[in-house]
N, C-alpha and C. Protein backbone atom coordinates (compact mmCIF):
# COMPACT_ATOMS: atom_id res chain seq x y z
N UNK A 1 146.89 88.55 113.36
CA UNK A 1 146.49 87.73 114.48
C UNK A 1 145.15 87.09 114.13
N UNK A 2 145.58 86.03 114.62
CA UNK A 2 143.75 85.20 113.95
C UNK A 2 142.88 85.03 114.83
N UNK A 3 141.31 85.51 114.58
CA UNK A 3 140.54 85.41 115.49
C UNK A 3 140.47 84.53 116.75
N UNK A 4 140.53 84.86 118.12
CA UNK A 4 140.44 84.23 119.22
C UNK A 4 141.48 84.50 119.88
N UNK A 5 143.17 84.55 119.38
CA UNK A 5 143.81 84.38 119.39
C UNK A 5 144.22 85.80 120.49
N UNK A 6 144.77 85.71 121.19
CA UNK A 6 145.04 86.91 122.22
C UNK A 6 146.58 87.13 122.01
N UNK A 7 146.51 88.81 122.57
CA UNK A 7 147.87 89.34 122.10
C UNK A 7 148.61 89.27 123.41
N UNK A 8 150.09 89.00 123.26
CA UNK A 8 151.28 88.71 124.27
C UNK A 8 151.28 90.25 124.98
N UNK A 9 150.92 90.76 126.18
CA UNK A 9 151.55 91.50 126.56
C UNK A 9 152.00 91.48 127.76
N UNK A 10 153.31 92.72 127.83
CA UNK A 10 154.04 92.22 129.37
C UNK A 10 153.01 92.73 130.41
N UNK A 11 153.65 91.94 131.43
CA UNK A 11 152.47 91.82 132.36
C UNK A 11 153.53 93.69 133.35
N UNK A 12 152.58 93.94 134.18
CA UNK A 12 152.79 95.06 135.14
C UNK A 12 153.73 94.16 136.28
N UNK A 13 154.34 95.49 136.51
CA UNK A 13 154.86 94.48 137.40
C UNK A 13 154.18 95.12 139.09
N UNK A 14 154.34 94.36 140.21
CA UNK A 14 153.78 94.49 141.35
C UNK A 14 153.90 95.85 142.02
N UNK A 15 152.56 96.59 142.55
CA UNK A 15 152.93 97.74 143.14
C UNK A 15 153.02 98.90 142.37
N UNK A 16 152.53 98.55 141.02
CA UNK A 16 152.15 99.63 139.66
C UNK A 16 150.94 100.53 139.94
N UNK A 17 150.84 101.83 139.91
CA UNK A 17 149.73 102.21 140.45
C UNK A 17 149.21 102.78 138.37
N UNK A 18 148.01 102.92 138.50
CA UNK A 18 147.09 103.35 137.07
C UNK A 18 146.09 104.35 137.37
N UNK A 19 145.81 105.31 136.75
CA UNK A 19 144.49 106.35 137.46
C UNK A 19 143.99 106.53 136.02
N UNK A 20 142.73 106.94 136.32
CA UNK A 20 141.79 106.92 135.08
C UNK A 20 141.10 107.92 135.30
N UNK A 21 140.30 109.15 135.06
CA UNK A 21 139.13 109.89 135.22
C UNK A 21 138.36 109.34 134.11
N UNK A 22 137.33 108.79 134.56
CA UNK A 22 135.86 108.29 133.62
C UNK A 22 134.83 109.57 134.46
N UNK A 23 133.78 109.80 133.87
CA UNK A 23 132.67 110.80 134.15
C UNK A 23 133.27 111.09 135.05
N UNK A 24 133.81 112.39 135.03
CA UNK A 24 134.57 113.24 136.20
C UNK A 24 134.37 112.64 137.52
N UNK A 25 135.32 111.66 137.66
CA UNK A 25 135.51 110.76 138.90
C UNK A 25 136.96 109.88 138.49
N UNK A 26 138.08 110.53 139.60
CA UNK A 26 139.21 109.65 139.02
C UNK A 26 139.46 108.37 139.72
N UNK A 27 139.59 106.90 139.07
CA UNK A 27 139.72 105.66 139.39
C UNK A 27 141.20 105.81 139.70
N UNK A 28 141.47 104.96 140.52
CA UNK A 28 142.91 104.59 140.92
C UNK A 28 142.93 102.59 140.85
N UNK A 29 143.78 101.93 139.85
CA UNK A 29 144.47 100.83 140.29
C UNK A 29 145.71 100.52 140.41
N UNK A 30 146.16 100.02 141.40
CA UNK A 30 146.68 99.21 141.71
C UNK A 30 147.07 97.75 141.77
N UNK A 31 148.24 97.15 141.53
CA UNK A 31 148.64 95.91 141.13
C UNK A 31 149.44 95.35 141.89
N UNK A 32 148.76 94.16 142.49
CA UNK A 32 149.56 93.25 143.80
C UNK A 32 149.55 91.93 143.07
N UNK A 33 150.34 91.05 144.05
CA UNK A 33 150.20 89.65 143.46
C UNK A 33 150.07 88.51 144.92
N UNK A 34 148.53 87.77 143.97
CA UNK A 34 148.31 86.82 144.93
C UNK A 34 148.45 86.12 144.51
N UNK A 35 148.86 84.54 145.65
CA UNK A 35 149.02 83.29 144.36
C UNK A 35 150.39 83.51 143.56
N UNK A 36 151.12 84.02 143.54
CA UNK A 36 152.53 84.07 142.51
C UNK A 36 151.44 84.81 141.14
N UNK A 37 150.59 85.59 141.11
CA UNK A 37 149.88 86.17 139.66
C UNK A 37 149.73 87.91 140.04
N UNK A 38 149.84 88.10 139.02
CA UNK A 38 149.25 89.81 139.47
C UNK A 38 147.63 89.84 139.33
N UNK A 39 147.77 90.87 140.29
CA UNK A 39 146.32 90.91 140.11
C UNK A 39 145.72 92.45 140.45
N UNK A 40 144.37 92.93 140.12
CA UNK A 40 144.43 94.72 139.73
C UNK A 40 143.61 94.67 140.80
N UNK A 41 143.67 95.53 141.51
CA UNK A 41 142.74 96.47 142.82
C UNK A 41 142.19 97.54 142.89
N UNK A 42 140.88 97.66 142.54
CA UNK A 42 140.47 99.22 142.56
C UNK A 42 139.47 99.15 143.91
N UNK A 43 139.94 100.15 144.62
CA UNK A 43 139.11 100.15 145.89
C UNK A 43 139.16 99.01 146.89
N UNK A 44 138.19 98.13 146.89
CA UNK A 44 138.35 97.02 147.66
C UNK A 44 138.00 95.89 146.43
N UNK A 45 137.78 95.78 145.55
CA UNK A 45 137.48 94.91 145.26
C UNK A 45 139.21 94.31 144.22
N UNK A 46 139.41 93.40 143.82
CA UNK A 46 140.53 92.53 143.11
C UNK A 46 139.86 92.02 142.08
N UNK A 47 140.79 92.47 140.74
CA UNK A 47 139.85 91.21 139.76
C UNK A 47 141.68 91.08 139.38
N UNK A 48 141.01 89.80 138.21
CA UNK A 48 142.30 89.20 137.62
C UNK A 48 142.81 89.86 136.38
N UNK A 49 142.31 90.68 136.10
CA UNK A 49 142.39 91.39 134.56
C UNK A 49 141.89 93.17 134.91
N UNK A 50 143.21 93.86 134.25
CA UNK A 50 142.69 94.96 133.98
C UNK A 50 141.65 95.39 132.83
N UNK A 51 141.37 94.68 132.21
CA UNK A 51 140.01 94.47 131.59
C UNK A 51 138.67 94.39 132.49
N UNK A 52 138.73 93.38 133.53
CA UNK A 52 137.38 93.04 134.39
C UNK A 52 137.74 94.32 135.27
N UNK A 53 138.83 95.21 135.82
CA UNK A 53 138.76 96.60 136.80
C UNK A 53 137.64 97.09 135.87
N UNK A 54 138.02 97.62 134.43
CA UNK A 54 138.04 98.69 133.89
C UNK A 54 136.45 98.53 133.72
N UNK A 55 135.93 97.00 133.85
CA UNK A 55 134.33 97.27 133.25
C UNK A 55 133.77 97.19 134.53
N UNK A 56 134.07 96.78 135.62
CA UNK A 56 133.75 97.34 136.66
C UNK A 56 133.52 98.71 136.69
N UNK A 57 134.31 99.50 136.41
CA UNK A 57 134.16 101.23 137.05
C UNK A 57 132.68 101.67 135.71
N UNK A 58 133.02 100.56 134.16
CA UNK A 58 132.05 101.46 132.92
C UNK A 58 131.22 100.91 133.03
N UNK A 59 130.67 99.64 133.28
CA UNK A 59 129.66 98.89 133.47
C UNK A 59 129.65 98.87 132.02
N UNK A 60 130.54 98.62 131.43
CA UNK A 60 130.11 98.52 129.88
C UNK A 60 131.55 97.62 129.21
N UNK A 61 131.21 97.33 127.87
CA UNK A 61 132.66 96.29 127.32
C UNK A 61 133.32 97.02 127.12
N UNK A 62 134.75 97.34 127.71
CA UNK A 62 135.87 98.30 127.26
C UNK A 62 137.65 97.28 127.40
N UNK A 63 138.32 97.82 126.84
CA UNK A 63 139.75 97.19 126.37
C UNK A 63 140.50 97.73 127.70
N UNK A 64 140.91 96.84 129.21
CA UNK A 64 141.01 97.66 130.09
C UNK A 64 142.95 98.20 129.96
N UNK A 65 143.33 97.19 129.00
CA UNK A 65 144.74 97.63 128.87
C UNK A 65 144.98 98.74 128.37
N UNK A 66 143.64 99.43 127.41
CA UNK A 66 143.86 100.67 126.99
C UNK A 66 143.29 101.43 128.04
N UNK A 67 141.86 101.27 128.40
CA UNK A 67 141.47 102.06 129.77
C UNK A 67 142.28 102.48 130.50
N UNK A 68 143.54 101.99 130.99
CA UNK A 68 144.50 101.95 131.91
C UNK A 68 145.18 102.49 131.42
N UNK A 69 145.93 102.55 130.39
CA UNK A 69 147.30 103.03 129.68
C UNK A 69 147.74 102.36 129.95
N UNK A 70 147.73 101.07 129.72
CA UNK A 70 148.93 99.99 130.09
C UNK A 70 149.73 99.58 129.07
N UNK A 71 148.68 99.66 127.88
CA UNK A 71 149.24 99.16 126.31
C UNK A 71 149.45 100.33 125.81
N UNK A 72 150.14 101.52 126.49
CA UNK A 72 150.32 102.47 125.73
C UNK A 72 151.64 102.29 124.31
N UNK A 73 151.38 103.06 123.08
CA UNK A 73 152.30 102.67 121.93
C UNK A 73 153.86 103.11 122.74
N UNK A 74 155.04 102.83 121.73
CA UNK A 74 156.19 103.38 122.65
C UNK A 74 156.08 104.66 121.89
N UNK A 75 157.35 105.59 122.61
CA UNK A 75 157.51 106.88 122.13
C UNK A 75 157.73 107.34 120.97
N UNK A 76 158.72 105.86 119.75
CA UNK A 76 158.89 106.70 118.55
C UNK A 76 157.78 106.12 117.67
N UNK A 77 156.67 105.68 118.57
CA UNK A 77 155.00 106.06 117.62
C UNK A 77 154.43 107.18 117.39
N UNK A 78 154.89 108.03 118.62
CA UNK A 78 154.06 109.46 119.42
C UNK A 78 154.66 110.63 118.27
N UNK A 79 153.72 111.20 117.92
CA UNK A 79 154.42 112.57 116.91
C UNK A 79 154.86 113.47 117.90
N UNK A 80 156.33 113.70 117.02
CA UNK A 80 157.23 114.47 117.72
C UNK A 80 156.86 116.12 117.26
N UNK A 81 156.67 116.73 118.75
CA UNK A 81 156.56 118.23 118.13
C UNK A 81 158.21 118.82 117.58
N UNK A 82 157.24 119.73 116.71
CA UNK A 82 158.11 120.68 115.76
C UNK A 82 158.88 122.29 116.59
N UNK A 83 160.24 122.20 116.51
CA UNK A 83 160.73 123.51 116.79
C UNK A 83 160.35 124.26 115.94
């Protein structure tokens, strides 16, 4: 992927809930759609990106699709335990 260039991912679909514990305090979002767009809800506030939730709660630059588990890998990434 070439610099700038942003990666395709599927979007959530409406009514997806996400929880996070950052410094022992668990975040909850939620995903509605205004406008025909989704959009993430933590608490009262709405941003357009689970990226802008996620630096909301860190006050710091974080990847909120991973913050979230949204971009989690699929299952036959995950090491399979051993009988």
């Amino acid at each position: 992927m070439a610099k700038g260039e942003r990666k395709e991912r599927p979007q959530p679909k409406e009514g997806q809930t996400f929880s996070k514990v950052f410094r022992d305090k668990k975040h909850t979002m939620k995903t509605l759609k205004e406008g025909g767009k989704i959009k993430y809800k933590v608490g009262n506030d709405v941003f357009d990106t689970p990226t802008a939730a996620a630096k909301y709660i860190t006050q710091n630059s974080v990847n909120g699709w991973v913050f979230w588990g949204i971009d989690k890998k699929p299952a036959y990434h995950q090491k399979k335990s051993k009988k």
